[in-house]
N, C-alpha and C. Protein backbone atom coordinates (compact mmCIF):
# COMPACT_ATOMS: atom_id res chain seq x y z
N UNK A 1 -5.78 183.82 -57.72
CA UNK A 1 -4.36 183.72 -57.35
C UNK A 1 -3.48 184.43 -58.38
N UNK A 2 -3.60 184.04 -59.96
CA UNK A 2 -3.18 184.69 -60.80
C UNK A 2 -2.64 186.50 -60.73
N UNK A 3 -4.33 186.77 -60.42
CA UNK A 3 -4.54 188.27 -60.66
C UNK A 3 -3.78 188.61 -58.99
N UNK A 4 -3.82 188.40 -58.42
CA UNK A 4 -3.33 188.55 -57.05
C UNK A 4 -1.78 189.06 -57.49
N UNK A 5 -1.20 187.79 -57.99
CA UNK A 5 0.32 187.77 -58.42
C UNK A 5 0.81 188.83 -59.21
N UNK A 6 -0.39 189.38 -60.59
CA UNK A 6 0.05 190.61 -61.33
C UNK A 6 -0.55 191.58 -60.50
N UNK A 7 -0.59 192.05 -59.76
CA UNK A 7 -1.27 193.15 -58.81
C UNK A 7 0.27 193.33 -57.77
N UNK A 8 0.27 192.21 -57.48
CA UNK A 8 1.75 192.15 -56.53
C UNK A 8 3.09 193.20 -57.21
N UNK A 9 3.22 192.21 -58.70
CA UNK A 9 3.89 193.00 -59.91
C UNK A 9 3.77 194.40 -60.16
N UNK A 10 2.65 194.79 -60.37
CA UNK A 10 2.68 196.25 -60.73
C UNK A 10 3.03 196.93 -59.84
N UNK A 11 2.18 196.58 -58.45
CA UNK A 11 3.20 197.81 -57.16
C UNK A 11 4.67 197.57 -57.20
N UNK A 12 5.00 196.47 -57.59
CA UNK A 12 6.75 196.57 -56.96
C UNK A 12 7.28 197.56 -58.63
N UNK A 13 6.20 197.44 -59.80
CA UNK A 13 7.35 198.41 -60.97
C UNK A 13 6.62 199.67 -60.67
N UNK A 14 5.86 199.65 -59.74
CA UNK A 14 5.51 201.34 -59.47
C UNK A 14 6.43 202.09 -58.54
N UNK A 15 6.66 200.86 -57.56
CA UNK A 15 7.82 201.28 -56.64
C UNK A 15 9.07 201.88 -57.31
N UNK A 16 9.55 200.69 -58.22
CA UNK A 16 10.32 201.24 -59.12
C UNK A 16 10.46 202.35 -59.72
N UNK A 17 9.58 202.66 -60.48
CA UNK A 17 9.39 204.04 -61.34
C UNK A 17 9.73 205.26 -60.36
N UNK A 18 8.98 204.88 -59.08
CA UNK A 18 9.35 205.72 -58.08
C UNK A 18 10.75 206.37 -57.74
N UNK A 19 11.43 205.32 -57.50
CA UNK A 19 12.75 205.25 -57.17
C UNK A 19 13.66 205.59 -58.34
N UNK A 20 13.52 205.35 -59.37
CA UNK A 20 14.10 205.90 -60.90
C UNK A 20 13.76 207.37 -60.79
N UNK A 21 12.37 207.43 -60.60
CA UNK A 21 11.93 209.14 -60.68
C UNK A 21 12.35 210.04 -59.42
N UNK A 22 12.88 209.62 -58.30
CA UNK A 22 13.21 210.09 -57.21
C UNK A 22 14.68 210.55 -57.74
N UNK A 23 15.95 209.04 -57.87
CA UNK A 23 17.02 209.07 -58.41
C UNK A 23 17.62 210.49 -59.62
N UNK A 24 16.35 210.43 -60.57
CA UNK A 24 16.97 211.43 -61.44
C UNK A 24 16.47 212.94 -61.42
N UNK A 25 15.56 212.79 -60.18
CA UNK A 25 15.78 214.53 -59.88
C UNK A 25 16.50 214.57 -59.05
N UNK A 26 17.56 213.76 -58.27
CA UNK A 26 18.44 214.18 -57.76
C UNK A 26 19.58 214.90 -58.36
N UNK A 27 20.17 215.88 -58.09
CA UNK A 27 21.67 216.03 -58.63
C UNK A 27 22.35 214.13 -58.75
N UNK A 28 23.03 214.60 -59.98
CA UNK A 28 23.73 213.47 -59.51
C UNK A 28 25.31 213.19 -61.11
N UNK A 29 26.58 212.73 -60.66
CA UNK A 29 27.65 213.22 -61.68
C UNK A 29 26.90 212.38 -62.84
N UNK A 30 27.94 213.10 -63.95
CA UNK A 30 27.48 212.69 -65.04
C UNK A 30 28.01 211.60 -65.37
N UNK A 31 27.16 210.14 -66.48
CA UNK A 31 27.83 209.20 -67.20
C UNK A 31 28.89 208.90 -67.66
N UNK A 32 29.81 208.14 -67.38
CA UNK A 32 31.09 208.02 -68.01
C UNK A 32 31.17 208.51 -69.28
N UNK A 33 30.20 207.95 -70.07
CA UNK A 33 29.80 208.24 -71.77
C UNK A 33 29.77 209.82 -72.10
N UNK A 34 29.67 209.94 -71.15
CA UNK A 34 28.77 211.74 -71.09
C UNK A 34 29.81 212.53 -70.81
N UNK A 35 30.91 212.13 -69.98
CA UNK A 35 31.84 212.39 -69.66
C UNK A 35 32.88 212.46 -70.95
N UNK A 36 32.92 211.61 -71.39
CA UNK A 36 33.86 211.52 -72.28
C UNK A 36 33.66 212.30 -73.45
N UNK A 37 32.25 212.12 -74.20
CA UNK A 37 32.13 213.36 -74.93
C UNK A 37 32.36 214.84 -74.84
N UNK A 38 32.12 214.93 -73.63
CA UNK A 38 32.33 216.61 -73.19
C UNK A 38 33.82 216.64 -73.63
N UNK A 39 35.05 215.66 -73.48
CA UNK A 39 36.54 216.16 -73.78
C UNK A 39 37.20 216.60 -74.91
């Protein structure tokens, strides 16, 4: 049951990683922070 439960875990932070790694090859505007330095 244990191992079941961390198996469950890792696909959903793989999913994740996914979606982080999808997200930042998107174009996408820059950080407020990021923003502000550039001024």
């Amino acid at each position: 049951m244990e191992r079941k439960l961390l198996y469950m875990e890792a696909e959903m932070i793989k999913d994740k990683i996914k979606v982080v790694e999808h997200n930042t090859m998107a174009p996408k505007p820059l950080p407020l922070n990021e923003i502000a330095t550039l001024e």
